[in-house]
N, C-alpha and C. Protein backbone atom coordinates (compact mmCIF):
# COMPACT_ATOMS: atom_id res chain seq x y z
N UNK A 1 81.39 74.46 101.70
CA UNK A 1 82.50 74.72 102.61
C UNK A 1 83.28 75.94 102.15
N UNK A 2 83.43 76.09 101.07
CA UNK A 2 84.08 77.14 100.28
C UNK A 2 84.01 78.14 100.37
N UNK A 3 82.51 78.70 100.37
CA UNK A 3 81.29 79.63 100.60
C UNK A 3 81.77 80.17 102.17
N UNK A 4 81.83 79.18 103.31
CA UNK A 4 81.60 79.56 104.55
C UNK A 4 82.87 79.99 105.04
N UNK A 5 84.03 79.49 104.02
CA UNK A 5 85.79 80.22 104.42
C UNK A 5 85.77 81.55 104.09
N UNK A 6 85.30 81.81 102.32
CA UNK A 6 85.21 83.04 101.75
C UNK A 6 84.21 84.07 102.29
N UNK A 7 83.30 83.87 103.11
CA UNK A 7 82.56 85.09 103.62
C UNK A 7 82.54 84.96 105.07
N UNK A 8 83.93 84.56 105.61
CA UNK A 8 83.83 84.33 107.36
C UNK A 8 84.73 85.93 107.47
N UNK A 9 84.35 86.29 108.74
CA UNK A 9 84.82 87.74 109.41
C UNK A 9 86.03 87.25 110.09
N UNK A 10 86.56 85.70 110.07
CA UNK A 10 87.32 85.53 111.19
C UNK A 10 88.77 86.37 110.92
N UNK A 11 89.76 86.82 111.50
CA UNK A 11 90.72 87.07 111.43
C UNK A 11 92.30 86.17 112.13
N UNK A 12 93.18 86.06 111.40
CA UNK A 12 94.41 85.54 111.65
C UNK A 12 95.36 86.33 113.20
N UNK A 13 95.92 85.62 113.51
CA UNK A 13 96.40 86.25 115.11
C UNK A 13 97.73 87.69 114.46
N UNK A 14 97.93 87.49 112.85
CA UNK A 14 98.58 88.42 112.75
C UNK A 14 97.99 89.55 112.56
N UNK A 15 96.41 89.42 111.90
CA UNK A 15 95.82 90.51 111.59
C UNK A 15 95.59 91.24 112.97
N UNK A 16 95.23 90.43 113.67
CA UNK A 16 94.55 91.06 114.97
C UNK A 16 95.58 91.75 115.74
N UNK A 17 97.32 91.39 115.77
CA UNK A 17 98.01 91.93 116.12
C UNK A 17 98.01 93.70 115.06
N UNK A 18 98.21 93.33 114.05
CA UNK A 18 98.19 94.71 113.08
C UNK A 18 97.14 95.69 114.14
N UNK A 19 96.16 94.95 114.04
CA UNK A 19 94.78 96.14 114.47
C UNK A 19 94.87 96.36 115.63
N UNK A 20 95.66 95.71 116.84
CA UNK A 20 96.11 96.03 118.21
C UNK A 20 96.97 97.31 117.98
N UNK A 21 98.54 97.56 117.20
CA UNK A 21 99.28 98.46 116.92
C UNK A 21 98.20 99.66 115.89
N UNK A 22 97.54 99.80 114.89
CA UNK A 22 97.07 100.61 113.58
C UNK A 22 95.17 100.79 113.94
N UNK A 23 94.68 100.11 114.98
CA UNK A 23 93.42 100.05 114.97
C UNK A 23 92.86 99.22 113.73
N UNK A 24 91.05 99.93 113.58
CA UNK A 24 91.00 98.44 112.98
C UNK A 24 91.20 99.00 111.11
N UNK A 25 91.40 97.96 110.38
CA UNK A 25 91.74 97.82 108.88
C UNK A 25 90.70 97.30 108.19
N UNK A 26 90.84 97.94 106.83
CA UNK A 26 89.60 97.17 106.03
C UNK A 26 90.39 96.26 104.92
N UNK A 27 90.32 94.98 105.80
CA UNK A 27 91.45 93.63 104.87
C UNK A 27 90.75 93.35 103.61
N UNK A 28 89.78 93.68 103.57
CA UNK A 28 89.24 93.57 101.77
C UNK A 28 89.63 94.17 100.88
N UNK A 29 90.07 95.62 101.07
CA UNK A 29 90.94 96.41 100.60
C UNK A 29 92.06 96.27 100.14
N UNK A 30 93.17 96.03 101.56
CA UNK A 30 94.41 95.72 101.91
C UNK A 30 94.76 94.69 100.62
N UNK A 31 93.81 93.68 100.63
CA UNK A 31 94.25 92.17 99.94
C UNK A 31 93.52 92.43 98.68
N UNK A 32 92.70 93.25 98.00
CA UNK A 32 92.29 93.69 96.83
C UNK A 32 93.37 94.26 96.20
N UNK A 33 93.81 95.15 97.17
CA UNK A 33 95.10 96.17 96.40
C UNK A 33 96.09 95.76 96.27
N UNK A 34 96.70 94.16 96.88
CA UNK A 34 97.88 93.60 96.93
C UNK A 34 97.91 93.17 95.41
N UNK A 35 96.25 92.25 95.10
CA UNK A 35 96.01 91.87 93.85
C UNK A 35 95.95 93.02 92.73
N UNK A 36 95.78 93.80 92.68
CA UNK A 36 95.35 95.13 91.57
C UNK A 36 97.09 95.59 91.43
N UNK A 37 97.51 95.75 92.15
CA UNK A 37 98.95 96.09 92.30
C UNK A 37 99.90 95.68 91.36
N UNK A 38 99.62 94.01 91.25
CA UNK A 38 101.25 93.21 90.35
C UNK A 38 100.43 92.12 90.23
N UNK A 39 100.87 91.55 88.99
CA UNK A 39 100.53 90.17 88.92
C UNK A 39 101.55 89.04 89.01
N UNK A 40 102.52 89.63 89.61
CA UNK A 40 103.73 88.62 89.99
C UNK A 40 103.82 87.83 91.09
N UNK A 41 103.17 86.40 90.98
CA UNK A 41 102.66 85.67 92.23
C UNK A 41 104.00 86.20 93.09
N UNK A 42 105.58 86.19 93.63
CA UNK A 42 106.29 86.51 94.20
C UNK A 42 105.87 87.76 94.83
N UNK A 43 106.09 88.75 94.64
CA UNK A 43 105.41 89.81 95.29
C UNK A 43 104.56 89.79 95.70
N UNK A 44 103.11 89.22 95.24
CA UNK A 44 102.14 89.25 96.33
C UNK A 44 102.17 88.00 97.33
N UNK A 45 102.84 87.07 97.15
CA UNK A 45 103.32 86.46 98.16
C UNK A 45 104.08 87.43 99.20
N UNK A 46 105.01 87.99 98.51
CA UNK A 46 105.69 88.89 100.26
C UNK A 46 104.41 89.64 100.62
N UNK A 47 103.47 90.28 99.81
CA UNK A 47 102.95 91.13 100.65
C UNK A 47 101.75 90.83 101.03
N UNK A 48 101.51 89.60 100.98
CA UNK A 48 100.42 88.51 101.60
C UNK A 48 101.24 88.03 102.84
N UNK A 49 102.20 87.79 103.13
CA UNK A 49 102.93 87.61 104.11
C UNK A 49 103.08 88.85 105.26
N UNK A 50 103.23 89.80 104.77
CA UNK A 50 103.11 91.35 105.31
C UNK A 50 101.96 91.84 106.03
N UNK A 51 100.83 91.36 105.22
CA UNK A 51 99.68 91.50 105.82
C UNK A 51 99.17 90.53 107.04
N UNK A 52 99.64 89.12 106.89
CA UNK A 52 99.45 88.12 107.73
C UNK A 52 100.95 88.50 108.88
N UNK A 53 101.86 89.31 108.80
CA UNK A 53 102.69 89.29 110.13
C UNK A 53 103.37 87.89 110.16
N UNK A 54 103.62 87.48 108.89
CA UNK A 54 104.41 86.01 109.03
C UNK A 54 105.34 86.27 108.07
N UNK A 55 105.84 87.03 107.31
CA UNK A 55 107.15 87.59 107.02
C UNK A 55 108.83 87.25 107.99
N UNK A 56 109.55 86.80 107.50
CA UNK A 56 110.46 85.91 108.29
C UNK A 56 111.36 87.49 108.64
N UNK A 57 111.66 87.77 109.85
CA UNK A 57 112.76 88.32 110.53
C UNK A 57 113.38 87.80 111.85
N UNK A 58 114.01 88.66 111.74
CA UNK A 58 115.67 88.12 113.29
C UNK A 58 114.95 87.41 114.66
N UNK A 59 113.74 89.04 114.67
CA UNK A 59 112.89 88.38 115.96
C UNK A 59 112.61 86.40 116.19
N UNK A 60 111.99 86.23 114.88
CA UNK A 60 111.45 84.71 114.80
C UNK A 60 112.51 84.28 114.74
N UNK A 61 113.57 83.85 114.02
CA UNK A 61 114.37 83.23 114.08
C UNK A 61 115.23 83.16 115.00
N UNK A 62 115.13 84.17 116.41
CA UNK A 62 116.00 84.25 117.78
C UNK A 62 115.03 83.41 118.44
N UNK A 63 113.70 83.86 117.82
CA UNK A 63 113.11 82.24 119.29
C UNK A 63 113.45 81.13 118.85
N UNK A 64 113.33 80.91 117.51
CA UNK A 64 113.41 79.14 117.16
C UNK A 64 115.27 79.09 117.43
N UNK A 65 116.05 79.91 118.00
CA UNK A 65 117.60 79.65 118.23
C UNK A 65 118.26 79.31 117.38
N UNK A 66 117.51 80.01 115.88
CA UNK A 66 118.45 79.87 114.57
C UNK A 66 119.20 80.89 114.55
N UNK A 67 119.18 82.13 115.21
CA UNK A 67 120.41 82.83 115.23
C UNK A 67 120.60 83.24 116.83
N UNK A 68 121.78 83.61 116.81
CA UNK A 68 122.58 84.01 117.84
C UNK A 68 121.79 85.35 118.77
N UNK A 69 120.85 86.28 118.09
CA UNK A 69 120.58 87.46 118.53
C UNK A 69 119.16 88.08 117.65
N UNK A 70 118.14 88.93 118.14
CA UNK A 70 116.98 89.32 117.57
C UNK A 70 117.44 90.54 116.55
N UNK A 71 118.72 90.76 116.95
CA UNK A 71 119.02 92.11 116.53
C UNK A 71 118.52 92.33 114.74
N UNK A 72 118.77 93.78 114.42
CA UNK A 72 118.41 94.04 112.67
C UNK A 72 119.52 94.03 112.08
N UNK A 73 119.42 93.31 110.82
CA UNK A 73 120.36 93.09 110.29
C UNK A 73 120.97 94.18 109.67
N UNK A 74 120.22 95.52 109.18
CA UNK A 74 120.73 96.65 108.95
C UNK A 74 121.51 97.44 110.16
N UNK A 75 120.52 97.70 111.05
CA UNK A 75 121.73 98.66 112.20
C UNK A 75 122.24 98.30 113.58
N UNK A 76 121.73 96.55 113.75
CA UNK A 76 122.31 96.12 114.60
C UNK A 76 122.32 96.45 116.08
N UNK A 77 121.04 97.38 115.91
CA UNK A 77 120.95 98.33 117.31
C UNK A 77 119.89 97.83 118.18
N UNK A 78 118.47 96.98 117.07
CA UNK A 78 117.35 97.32 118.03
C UNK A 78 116.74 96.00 117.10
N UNK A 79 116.00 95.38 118.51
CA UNK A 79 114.97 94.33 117.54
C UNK A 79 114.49 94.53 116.11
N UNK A 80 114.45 93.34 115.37
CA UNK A 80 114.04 93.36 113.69
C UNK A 80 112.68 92.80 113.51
N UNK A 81 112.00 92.93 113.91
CA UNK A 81 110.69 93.08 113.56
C UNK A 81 110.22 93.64 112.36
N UNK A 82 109.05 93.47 111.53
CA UNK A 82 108.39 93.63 110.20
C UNK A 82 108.05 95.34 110.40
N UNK A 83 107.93 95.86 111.47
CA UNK A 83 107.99 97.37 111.40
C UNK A 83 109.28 97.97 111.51
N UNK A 84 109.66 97.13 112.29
CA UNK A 84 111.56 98.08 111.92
C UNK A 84 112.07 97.88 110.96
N UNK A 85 112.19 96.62 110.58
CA UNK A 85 112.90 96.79 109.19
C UNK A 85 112.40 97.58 108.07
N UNK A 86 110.74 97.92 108.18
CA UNK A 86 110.81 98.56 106.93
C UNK A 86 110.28 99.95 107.27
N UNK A 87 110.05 100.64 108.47
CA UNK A 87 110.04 101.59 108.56
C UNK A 87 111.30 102.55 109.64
N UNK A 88 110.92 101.97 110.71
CA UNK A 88 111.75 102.35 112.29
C UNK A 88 113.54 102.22 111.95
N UNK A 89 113.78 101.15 111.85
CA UNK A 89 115.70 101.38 111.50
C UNK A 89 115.79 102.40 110.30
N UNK A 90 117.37 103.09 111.49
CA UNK A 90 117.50 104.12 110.76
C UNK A 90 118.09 104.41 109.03
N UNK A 91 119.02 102.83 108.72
CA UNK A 91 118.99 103.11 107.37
C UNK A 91 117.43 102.90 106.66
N UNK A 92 116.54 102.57 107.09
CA UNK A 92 115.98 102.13 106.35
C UNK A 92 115.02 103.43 106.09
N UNK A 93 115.15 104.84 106.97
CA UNK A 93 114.56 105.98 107.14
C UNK A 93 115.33 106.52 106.52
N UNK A 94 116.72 105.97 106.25
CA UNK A 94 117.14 107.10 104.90
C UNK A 94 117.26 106.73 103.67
N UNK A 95 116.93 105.28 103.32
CA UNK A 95 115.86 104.91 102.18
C UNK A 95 115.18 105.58 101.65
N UNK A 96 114.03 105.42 102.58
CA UNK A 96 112.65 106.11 102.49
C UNK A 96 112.72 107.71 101.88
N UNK A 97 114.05 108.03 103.03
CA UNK A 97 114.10 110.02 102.44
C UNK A 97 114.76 109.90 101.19
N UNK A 98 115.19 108.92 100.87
CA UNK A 98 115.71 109.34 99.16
C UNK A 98 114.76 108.42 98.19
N UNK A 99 114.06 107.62 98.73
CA UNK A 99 112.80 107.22 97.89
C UNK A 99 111.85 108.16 97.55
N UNK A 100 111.51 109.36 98.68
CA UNK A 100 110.40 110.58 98.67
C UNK A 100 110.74 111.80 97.66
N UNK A 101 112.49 111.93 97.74
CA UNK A 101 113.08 112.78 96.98
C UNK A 101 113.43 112.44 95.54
N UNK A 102 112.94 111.37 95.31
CA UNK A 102 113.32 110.81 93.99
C UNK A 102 111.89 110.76 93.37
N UNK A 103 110.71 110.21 94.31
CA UNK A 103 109.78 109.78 93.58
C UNK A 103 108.96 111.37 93.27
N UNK A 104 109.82 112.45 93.87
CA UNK A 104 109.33 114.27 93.73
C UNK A 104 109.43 114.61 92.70
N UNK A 105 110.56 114.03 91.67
CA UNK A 105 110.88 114.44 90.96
C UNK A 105 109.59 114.29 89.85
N UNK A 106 108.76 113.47 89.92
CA UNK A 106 107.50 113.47 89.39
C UNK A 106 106.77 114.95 89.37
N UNK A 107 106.27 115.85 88.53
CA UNK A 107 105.16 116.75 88.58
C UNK A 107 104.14 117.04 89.09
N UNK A 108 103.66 115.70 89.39
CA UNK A 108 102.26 115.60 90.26
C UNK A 108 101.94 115.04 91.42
N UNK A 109 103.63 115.08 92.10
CA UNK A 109 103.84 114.21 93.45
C UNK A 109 104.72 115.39 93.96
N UNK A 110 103.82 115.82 95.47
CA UNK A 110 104.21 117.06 95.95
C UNK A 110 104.69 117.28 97.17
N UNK A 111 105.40 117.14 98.20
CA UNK A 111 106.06 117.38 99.37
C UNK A 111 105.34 115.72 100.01
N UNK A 112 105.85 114.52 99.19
CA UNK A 112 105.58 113.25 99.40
C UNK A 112 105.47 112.53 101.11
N UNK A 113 104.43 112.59 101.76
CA UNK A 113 104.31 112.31 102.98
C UNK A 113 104.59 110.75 103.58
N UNK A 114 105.10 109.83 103.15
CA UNK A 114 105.17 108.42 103.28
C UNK A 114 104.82 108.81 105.09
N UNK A 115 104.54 107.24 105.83
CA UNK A 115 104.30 106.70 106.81
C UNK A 115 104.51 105.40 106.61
N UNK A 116 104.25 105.01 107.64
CA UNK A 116 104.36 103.27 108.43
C UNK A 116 102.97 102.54 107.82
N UNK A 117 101.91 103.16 107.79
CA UNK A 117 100.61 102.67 107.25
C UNK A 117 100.88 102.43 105.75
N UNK A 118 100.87 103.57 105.33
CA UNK A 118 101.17 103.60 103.52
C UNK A 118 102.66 102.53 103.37
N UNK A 119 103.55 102.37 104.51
CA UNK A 119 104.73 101.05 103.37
C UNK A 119 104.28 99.99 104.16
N UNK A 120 103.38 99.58 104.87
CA UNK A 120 103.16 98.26 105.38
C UNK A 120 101.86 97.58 104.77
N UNK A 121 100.85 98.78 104.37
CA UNK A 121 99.37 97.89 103.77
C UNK A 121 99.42 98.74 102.45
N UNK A 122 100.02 99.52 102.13
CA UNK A 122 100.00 100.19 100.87
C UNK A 122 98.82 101.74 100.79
N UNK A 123 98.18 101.84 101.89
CA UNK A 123 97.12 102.35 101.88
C UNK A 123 97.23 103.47 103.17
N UNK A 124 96.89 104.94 103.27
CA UNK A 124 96.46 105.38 104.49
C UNK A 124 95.66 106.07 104.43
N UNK A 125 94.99 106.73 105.15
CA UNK A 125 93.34 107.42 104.95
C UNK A 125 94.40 108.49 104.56
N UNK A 126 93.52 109.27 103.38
CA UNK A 126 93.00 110.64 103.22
C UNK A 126 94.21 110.62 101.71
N UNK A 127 94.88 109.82 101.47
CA UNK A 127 96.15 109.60 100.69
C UNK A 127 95.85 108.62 99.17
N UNK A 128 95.78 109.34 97.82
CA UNK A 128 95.30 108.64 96.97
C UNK A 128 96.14 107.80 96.22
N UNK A 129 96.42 106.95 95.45
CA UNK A 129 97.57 106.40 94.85
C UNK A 129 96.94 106.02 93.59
N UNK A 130 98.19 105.87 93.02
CA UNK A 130 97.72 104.65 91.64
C UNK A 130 98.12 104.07 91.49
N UNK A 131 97.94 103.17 91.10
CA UNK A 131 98.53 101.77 90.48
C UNK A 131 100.17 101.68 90.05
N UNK A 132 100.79 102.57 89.53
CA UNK A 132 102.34 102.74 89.46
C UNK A 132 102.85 102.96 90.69
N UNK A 133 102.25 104.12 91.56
CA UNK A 133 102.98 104.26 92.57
C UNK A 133 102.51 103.14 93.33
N UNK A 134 102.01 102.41 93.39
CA UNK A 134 101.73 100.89 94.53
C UNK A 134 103.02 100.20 94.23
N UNK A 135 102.73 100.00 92.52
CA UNK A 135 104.08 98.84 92.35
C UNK A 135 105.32 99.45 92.71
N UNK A 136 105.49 100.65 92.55
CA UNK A 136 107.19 101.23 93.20
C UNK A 136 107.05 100.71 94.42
N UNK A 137 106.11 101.30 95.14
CA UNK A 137 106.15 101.51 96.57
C UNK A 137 106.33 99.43 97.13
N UNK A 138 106.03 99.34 96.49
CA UNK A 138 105.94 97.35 97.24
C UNK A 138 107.39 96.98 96.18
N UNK A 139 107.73 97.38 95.28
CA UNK A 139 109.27 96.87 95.02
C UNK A 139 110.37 97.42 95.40
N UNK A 140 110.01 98.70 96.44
CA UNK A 140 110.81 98.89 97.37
C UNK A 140 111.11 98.37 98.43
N UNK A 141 110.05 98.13 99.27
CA UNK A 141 109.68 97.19 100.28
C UNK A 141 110.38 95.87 100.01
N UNK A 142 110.31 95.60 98.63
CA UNK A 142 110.84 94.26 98.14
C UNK A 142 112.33 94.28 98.16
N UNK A 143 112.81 95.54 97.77
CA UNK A 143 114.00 95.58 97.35
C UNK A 143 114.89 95.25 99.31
N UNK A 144 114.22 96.29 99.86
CA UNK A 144 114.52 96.37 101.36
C UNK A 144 114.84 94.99 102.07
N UNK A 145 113.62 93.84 101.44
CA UNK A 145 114.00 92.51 102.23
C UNK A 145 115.03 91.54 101.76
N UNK A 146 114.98 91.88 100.24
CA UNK A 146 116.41 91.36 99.96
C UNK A 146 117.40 91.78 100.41
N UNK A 147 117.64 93.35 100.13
CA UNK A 147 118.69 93.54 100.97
C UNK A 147 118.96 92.73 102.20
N UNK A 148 118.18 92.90 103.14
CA UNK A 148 118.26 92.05 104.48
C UNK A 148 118.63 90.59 104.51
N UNK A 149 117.89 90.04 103.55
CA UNK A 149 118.62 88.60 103.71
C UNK A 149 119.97 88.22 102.64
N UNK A 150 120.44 89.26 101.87
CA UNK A 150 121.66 89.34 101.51
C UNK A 150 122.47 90.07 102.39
N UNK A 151 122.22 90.07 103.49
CA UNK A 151 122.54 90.80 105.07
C UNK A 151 123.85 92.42 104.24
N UNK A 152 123.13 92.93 103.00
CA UNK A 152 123.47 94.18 102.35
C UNK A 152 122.61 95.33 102.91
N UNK A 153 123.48 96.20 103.09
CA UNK A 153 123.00 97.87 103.29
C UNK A 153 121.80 98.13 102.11
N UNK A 154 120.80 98.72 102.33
CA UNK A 154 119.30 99.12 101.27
C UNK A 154 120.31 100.54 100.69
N UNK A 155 121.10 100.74 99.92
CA UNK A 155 121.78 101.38 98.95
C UNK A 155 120.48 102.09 97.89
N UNK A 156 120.39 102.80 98.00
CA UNK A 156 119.29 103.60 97.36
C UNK A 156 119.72 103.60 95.58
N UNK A 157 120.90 103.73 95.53
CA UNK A 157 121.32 103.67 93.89
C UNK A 157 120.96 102.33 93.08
N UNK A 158 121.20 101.37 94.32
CA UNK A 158 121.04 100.16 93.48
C UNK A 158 119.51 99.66 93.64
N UNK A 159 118.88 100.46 94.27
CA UNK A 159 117.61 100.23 94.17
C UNK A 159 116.93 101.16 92.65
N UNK A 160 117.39 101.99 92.27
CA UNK A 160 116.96 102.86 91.08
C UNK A 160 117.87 101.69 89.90
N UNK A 161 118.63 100.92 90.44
CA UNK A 161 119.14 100.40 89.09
C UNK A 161 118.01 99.34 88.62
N UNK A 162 118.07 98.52 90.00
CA UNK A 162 116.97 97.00 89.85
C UNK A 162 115.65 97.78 89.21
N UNK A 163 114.94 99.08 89.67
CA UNK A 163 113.76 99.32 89.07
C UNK A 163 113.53 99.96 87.99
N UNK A 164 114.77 99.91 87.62
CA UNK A 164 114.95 101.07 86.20
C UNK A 164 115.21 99.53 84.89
N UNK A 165 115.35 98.19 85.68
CA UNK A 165 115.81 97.25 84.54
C UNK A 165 114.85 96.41 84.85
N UNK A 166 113.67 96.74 86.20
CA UNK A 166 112.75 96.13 86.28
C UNK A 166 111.17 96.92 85.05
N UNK A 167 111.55 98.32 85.21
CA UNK A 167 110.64 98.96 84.07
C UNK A 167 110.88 98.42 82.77
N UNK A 168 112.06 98.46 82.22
CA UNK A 168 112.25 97.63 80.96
C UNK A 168 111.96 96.89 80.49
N UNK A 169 111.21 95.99 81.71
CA UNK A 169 111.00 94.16 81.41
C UNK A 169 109.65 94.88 81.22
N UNK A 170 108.98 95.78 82.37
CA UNK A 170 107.52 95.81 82.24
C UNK A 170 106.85 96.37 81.05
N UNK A 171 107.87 97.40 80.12
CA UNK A 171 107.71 97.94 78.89
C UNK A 171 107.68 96.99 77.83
N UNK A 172 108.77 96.00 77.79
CA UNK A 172 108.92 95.27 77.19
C UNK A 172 107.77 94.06 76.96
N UNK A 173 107.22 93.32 78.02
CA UNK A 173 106.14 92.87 77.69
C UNK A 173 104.78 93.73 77.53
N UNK A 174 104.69 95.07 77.72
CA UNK A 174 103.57 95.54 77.07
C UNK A 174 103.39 95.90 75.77
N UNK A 175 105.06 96.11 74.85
CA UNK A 175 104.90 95.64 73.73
C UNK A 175 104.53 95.16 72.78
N UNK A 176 104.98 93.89 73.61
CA UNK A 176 104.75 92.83 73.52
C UNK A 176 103.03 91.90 73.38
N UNK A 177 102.55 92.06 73.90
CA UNK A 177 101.16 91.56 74.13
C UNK A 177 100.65 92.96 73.38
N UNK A 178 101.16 93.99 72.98
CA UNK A 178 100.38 95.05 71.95
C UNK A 178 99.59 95.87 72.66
N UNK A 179 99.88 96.03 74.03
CA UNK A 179 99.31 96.87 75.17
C UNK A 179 100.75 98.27 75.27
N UNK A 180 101.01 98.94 74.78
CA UNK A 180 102.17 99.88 74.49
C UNK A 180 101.06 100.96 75.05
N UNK A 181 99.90 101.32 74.44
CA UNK A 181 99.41 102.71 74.51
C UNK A 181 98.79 102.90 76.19
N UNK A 182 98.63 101.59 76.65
CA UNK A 182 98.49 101.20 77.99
C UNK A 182 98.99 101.57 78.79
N UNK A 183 100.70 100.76 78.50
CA UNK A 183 101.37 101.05 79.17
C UNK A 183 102.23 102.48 79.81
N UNK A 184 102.03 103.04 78.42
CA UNK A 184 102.07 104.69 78.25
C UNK A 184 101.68 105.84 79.21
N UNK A 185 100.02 105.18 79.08
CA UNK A 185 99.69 106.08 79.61
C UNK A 185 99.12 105.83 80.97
N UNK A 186 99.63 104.66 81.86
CA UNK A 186 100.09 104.32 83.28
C UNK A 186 101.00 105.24 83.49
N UNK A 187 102.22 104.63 83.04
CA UNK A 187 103.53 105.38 83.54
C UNK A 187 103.63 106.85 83.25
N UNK A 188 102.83 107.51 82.36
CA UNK A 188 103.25 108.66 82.06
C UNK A 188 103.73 109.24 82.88
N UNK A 189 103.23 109.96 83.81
CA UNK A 189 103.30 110.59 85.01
C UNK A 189 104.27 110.34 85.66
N UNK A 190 104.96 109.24 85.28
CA UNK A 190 106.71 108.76 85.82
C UNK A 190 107.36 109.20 85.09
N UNK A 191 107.56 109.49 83.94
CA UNK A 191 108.51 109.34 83.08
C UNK A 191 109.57 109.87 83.07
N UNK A 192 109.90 110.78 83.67
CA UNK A 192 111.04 111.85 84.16
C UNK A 192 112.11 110.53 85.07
N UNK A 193 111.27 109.89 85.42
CA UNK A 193 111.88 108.72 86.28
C UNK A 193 113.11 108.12 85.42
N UNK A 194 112.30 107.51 83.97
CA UNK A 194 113.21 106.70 83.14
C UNK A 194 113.35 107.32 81.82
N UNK A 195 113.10 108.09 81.72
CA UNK A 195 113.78 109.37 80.47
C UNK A 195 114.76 108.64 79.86
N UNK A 196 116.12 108.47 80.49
CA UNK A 196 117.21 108.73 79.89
C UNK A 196 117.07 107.00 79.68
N UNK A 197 116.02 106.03 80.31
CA UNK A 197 116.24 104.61 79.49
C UNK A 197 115.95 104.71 78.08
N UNK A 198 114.43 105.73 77.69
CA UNK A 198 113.97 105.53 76.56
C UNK A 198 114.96 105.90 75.53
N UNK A 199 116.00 106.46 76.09
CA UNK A 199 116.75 107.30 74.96
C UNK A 199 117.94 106.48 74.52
N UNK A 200 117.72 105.40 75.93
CA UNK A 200 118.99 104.03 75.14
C UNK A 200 118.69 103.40 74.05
């Protein structure tokens, strides 16, 4: 039985919605890279949720008449749906422009092109990533839905704080387990990012 779940083509009514809006996706990928990404069951829970289109916003909760209105909890203007909130509303587009201008500051990250594809599956044709920039890029995303259900503005500063004390922890257990030269030389290519932590 096991066998015939793990190698079925069937798809979920959220996937099939995705591939109605994006055409079609290669979900082996999508859900490979969620795993390669973090090993923090929480996170890939949201972004197993992301991929399945069952991520909780305003929309769902205006049909079941748990709230008053579909509206977004950021700009209050326009349905909250899993694409507006993290791409289409407009704070959340000036997120993004100070996420692109921050993550520039890198050497080897160059007139940073984000889209709707790359913050919703992590992935868009022709666009290479690595493994650091996945985990920024999905603990932003992360940071974005908290905001929302702490019904708080996505404040771009306090998003460099949470990931600047979220690197610490990740340094800290590579230490730790004696993976340091590892961890090194992942992040290198960030480091301009958290400079001034190492120097605390």
């Amino acid at each position: 039985i096991y066998s015939v779940f793990v190698t079925s083509d069937s798809k979920s009514k959220g996937q099939l919605k995705w591939e109605a809006q994006f055409g079609d996706l290669n979900w082996d990928n999508l859900f490979s890279k969620m795993i390669r990404t973090t090993q923090e069951v929480k996170l890939r829970w949201f972004q197993f949720r992301v991929l399945h289109r069952i991520l909780t916003t305003n929309t769902f909760l205006f049909k079941l008449k748990y709230t008053q209105n579909d509206l977004c909890t950021f700009c209050q203007a326009e349905s909250e749906t899993i694409s507006h909130i993290f791409w289409h509303c407009k704070f959340t587009q000036l997120f993004w422009n100070d996420f692109s201008l921050w993550i520039e500051k890198c050497s080897h990250i160059h007139n940073m092109n984000l889209s709707i594809e790359l913050i919703l599956f992590g992935v868009k044709d022709n666009i290479v990533t690595d493994t650091v920039f996945d985990f920024m890029l999905l603990f932003a995303k992360f940071f974005l839905y908290k905001c929302k259900l702490q019904k708080n503005k996505p404040l771009f500063k306090r998003f460099t704080r949470e990931f600047h004390d979220r690197y610490k922890i990740e340094r800290d257990i590579a230490f730790s387990n004696g993976n340091a030269d590892k961890f090194y030389k992942s992040w290198m290519l960030y480091h301009v990012l958290f400079s001034s932590d190492e120097q605390q």
